[in-house]
Each structure stands twice: as structure tokens, then as C-alpha cells.
Protein backbone atom coordinates (compact mmCIF):
# COMPACT_ATOMS: atom_id res chain seq x y z
CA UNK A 1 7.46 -12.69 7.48
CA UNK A 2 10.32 -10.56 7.79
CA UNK A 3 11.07 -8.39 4.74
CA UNK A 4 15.04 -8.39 6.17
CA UNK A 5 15.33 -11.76 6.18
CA UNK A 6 13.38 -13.18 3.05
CA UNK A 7 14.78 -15.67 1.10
CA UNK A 8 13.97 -13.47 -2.16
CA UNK A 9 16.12 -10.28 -3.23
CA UNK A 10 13.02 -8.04 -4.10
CA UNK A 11 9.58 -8.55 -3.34
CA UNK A 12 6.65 -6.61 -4.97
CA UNK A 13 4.77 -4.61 -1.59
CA UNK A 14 1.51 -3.16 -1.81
CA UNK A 15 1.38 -0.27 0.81
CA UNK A 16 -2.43 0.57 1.69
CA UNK A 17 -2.57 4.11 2.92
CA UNK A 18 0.67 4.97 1.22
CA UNK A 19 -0.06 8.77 1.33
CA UNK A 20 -0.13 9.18 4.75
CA UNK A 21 2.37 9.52 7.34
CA UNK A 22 3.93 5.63 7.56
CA UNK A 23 3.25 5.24 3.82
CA UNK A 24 5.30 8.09 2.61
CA UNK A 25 8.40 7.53 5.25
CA UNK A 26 8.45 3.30 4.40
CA UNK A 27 7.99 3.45 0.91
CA UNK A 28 11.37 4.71 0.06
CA UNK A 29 12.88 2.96 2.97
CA UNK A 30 11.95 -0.51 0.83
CA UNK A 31 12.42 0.96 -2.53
CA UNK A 32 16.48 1.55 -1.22
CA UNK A 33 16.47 -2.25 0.29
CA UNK A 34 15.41 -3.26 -3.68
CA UNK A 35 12.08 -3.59 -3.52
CA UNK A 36 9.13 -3.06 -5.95
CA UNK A 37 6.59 -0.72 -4.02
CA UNK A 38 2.84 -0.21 -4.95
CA UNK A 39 1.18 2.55 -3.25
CA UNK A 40 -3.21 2.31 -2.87
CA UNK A 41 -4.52 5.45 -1.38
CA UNK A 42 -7.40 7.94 -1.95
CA UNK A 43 -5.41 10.84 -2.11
CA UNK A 44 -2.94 11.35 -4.69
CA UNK A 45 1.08 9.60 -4.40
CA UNK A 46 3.66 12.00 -5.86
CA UNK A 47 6.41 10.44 -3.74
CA UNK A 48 5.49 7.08 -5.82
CA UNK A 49 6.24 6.29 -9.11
CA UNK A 50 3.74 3.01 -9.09
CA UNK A 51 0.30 3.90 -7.57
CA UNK A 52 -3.09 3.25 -7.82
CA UNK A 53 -6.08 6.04 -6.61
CA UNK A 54 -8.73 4.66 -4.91
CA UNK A 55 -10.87 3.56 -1.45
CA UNK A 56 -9.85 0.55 -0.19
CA UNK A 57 -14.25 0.30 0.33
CA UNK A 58 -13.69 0.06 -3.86
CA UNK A 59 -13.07 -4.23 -3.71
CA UNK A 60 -12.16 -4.46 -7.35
CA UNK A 61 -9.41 -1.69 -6.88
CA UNK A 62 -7.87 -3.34 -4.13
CA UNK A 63 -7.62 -6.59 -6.02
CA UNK A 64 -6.11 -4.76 -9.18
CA UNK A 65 -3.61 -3.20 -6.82
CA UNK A 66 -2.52 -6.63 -4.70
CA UNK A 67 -2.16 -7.95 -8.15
CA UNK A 68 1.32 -9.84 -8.30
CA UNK A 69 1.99 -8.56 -4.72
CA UNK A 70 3.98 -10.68 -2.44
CA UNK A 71 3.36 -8.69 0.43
CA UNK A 72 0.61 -6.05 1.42
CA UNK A 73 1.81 -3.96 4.48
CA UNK A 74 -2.05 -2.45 5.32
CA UNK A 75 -1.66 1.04 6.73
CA UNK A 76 -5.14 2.80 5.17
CA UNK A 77 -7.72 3.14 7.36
CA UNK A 78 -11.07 5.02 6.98
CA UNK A 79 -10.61 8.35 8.48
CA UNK A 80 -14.44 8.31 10.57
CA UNK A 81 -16.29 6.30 11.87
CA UNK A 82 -19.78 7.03 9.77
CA UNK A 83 -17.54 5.69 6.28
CA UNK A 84 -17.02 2.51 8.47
CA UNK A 85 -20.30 1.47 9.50
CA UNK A 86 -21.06 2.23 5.73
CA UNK A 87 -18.86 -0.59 5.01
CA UNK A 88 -20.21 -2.72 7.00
């Protein structure tokens, strides 16, 4: 789906990993197209008004946060690989 081209004005987007380095240079980049933007990230969001502080390994977070999301543009990613296998 191409946020450019959607047949809505403003969609609500969940950005996972929202602190890092894509999160924090795309989040405004949708917020001036019209968009609602969510951030989810472990560390905190100043550069986000709407944001929720968790790890995505927390499944009732993530659900709270994709909550009335139309799209969720995944960027987090667990930072080594011993978190990971925990996961799993």
C-alpha cells in the first residue's frame, strides 16, 4: 500500500522503533503529508507528541499501540541477538 497514493487523506501509522534513526527522520515526514503518527519504542520519543514506551517482546503493548492503526511501518528490531532467542 502506498501511503502517497491512498484513497484516504490521513491515516493513523504506528512506527515500531520510532526512536531510532528511520523513526525519528519519517515521523515528521508523514505528520507534514497529514498523517496521525504513533511512535512504539523502548527508549523515550521527545520528537513525538503520541507515543507509547515499551518492547515490542511486551505483546499486550504492541496491541495497545496498533490500536486504531491503519498502517504499522515496523522499523524496531532487538538490538542482540541473546534478547532474540529469548523471544523465541
Amino acid at each position: 500500500m502506498s501511503l502517497e497514493n491512498s484513497t484516504h487523506s490521513s491515516q493513523n501509522i504506528l512506527i515500531t522503533g520510532a526512536a531510532g534513526a528511520i523513526g525519528q527522520t519519517i515521523a515528521p515526514y508523514l505528520r507534514q503529508r497529514g498523517h496521525q503518527v504513533r511512535g512504539l519504542d523502548r527508549s523515550p520519543m521527545p520528537h513525538m507528541a503520541d507515543t507509547i514506551q515499551a518492547n515490542l517482546a511486551d505483546a499486550e503493548a504492541v496491541q495497545r499501540a496498533a490500536q486504531g492503526m491503519d498502517v504499522v511501518l515496523h522499523l524496531g528490531a532487538y538490538r542482540n541477538n541473546a534478547d532474540f532467542m529469548d523471544v523465541l
